[in-house]
C-alpha atoms as a PDB file:
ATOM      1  CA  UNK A   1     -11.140  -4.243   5.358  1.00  0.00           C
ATOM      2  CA  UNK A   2      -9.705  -1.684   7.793  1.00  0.00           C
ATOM      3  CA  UNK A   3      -6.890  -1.185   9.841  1.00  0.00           C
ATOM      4  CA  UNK A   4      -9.007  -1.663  12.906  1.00  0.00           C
ATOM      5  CA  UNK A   5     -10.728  -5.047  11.300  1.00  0.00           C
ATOM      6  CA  UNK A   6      -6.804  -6.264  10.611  1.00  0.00           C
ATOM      7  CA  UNK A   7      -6.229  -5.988  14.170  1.00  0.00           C
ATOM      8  CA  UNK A   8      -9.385  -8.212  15.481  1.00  0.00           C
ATOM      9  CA  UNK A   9      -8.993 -10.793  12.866  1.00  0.00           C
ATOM     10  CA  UNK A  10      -5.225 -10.904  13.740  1.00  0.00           C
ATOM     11  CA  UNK A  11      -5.997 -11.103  17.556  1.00  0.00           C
ATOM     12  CA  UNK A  12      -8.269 -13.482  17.139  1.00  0.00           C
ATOM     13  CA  UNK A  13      -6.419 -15.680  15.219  1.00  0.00           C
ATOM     14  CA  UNK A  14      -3.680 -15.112  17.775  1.00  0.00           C
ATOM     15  CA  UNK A  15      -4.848 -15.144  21.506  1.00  0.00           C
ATOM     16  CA  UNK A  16      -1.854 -15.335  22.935  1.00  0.00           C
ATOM     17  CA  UNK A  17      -0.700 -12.118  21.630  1.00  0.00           C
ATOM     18  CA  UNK A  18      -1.975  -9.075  23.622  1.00  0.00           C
ATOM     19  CA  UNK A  19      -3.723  -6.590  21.455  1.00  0.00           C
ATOM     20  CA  UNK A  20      -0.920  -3.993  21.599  1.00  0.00           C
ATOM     21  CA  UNK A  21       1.643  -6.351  20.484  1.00  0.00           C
ATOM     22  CA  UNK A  22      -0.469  -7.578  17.526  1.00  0.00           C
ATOM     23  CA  UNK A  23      -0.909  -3.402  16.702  1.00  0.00           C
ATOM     24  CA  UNK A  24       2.846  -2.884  17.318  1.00  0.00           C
ATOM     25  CA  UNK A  25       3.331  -5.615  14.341  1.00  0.00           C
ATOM     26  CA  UNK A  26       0.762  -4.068  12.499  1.00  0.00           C
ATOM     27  CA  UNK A  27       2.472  -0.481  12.705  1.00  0.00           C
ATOM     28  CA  UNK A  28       5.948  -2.286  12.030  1.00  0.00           C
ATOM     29  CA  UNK A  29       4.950  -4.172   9.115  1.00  0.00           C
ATOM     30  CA  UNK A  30       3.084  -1.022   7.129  1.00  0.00           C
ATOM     31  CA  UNK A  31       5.832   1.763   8.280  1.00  0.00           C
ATOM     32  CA  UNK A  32       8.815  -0.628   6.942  1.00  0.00           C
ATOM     33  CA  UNK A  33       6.873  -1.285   3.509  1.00  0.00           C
ATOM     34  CA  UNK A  34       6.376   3.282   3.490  1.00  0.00           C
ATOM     35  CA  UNK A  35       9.961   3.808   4.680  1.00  0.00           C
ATOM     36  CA  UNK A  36      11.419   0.975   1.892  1.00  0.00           C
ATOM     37  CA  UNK A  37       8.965   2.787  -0.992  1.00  0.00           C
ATOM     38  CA  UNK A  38      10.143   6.020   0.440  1.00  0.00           C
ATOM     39  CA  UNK A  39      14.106   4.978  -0.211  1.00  0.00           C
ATOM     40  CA  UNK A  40      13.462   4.461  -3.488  1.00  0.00           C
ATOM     41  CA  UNK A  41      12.768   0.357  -2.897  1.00  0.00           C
ATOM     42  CA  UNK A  42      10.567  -2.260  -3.730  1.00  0.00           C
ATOM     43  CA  UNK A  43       8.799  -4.514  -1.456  1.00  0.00           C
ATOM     44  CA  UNK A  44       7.874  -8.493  -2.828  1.00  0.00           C
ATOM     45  CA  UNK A  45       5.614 -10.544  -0.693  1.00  0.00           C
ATOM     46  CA  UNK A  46       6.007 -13.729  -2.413  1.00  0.00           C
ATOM     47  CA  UNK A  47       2.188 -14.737  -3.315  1.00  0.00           C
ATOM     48  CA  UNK A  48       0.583 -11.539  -2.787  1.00  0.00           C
ATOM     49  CA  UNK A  49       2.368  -8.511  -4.673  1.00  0.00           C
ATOM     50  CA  UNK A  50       4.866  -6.709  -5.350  1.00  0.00           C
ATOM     51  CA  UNK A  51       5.023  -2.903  -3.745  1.00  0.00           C
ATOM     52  CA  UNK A  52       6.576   0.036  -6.157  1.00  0.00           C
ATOM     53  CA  UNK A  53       6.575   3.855  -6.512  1.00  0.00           C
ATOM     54  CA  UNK A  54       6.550   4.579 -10.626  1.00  0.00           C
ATOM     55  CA  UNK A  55       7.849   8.121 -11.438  1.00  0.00           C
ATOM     56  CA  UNK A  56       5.088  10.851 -13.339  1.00  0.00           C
ATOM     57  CA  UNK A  57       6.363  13.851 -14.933  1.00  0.00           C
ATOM     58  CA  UNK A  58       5.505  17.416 -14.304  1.00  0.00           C
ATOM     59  CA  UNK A  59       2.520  18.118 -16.669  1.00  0.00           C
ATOM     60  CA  UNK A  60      -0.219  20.891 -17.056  1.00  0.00           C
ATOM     61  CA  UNK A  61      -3.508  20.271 -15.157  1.00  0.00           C
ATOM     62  CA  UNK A  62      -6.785  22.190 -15.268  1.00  0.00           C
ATOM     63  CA  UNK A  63      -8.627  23.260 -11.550  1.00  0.00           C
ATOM     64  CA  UNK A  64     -11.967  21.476 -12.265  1.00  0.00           C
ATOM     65  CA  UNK A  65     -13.695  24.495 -10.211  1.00  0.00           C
ATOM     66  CA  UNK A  66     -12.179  27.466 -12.455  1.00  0.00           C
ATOM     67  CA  UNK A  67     -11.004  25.634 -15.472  1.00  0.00           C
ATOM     68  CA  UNK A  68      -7.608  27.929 -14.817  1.00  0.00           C
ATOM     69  CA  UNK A  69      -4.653  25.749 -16.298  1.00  0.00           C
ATOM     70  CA  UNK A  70      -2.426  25.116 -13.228  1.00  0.00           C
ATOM     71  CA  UNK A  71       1.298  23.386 -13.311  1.00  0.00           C
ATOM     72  CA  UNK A  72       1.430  20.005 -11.980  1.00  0.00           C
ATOM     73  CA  UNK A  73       5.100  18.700 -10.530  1.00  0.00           C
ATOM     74  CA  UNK A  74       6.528  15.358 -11.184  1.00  0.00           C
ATOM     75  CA  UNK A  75       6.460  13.403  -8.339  1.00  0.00           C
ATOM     76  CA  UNK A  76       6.762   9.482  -7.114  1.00  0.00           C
ATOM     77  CA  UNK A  77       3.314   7.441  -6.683  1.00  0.00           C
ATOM     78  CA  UNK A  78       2.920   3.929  -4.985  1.00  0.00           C
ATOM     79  CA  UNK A  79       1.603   1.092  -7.285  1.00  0.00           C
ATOM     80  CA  UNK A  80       1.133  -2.172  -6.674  1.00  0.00           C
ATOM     81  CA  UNK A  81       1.756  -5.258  -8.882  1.00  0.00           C
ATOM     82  CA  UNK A  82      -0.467  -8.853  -7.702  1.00  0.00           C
ATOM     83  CA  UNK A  83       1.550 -11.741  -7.517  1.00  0.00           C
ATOM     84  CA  UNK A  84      -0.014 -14.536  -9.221  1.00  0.00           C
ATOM     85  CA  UNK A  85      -1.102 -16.691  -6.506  1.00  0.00           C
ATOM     86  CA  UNK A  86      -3.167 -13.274  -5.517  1.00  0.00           C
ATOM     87  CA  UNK A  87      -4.632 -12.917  -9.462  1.00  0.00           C
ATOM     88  CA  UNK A  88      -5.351 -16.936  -9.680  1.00  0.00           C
ATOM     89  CA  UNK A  89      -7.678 -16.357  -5.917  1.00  0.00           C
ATOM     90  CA  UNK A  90      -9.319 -13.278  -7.467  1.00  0.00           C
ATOM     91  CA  UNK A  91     -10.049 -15.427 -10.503  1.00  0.00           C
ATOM     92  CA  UNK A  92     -11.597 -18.188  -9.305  1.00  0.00           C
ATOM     93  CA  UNK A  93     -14.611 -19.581 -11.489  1.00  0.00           C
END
């Protein structure tokens, strides 16, 4: 799914809402979750997952078009962890 296929199925589900509303929550809800992960946070939707950044250290990389060893720097990645409600739907026989 999309952004622009989260907005119709949360319009339609919501008809009273005008389409810019429903894309203002939209915006809201994603920029809060970046800004939180950006702070250093963590972000728990009970049922769904659990939103992190997990640290990486600097290491040495190789440029796959010259083979030339190049430095990598450490830096902060997002991960996400399923909630078990979310594993138990993805698992259903």
């Amino acid at each position: 799914m999309i952004r622009s296929e989260l907005l119709q199925a949360l319009s339609k589900e919501n008809p009273e809402l005008r389409g810019e509303d429903v894309e203002r929550a939209v915006d809201t809800f994603f920029d809060e979750i970046a800004q939180r992960l950006a702070d250093g946070g963590r972000v728990e939707l009970r049922g769904f997952g659990a939103f992190s950044t997990r640290h990486r250290d600097s290491r040495k990389g190789r440029n796959p078009r010259t083979g030339e060893s190049v430095e990598v720097p450490e830096k902060r990645v997002p991960y996400f962890k399923p909630g078990k409600e979310m594993r138990a739907r993805l698992n259903v026989d």
